[in-house]
Protein backbone atom coordinates (compact mmCIF):
# COMPACT_ATOMS: atom_id res chain seq x y z
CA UNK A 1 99.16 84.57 123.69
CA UNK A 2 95.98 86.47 125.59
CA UNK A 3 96.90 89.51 127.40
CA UNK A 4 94.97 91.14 130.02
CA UNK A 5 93.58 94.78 129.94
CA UNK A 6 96.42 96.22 131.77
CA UNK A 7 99.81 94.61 129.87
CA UNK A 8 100.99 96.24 126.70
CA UNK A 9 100.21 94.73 123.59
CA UNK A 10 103.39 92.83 122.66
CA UNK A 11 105.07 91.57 125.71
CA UNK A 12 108.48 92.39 123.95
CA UNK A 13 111.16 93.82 126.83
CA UNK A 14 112.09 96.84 124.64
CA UNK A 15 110.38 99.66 123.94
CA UNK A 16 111.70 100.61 120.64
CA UNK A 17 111.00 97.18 119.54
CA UNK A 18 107.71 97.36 120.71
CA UNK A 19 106.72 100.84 118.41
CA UNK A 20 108.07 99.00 115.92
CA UNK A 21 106.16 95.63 116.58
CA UNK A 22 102.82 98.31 116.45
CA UNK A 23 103.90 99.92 113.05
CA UNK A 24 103.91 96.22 111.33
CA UNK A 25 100.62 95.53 112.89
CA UNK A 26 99.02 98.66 111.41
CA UNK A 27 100.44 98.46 108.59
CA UNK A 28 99.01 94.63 108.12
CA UNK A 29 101.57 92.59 108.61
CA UNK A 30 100.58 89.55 111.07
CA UNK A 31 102.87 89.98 114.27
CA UNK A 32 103.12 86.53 116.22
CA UNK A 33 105.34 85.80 119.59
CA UNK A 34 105.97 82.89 120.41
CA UNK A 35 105.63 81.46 123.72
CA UNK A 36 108.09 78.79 125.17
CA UNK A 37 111.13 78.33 124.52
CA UNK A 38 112.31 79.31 121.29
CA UNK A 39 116.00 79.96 121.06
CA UNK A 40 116.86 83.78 120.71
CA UNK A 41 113.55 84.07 118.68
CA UNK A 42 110.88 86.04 120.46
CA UNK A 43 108.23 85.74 117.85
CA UNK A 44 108.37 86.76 113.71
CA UNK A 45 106.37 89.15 111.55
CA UNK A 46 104.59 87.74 108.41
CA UNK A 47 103.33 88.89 105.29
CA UNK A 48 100.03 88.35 104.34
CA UNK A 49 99.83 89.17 101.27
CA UNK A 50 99.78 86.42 98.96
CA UNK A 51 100.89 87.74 95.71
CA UNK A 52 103.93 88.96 97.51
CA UNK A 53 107.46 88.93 95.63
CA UNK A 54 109.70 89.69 98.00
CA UNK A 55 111.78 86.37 98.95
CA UNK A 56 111.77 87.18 102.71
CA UNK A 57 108.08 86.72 103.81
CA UNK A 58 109.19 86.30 107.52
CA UNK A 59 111.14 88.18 109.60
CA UNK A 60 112.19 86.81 113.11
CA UNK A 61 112.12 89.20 115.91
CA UNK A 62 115.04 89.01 118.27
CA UNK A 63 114.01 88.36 121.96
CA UNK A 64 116.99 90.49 123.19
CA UNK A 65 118.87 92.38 120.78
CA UNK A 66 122.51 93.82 121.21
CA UNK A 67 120.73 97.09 120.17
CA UNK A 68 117.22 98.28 120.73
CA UNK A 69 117.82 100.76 117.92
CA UNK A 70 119.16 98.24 114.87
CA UNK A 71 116.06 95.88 115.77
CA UNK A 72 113.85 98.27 115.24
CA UNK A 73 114.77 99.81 112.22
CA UNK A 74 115.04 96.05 110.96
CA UNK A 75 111.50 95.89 111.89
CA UNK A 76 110.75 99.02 110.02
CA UNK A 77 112.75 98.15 106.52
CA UNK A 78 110.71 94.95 106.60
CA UNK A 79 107.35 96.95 106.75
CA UNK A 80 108.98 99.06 103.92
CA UNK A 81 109.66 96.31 101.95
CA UNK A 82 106.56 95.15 102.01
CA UNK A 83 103.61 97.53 101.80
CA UNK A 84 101.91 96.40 99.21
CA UNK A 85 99.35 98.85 96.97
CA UNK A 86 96.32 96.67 97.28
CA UNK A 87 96.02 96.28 100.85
């Protein structure tokens, strides 16, 4: 999706979410929404890393979570689990 100078970065509706959605990207995970319709799913985070171990590679971000809070500290124990020495 393109966004124009003036809209935030992720188009995500909470702002929690959205630091959190930052902190994967900086930390080099590949953060993707997903246009359309696509259930409950508002886009997923990927690792890129391709010696990674972990079994969860993807994590699907939650287009409107019971609680801004739990989302993104899901968000954040993903990055956790997957910073990765070489990167």
């Amino acid at each position: 999706m393109l966004y124009a100078a003036n809209m935030p970065r992720w188009s995500h509706s909470q702002a929690k979410v959205r630091s959190a959605l930052d902190d994967a990207a900086a930390a080099g995970l590949r953060v993707m929404d997903t246009p359309g319709s696509h259930g409950h799913s508002w886009g997923y985070i990927d690792c890129v890393y391709a010696d990674c171990t972990n079994q969860v590679r993807r994590y699907y971000v939650d287009s409107t979570p019971r609680n801004q809070d739990d989302e993104a500290s899901k968000i954040r124990r993903f990055i956790r689990k997957h910073e990765h020495k070489e990167r």
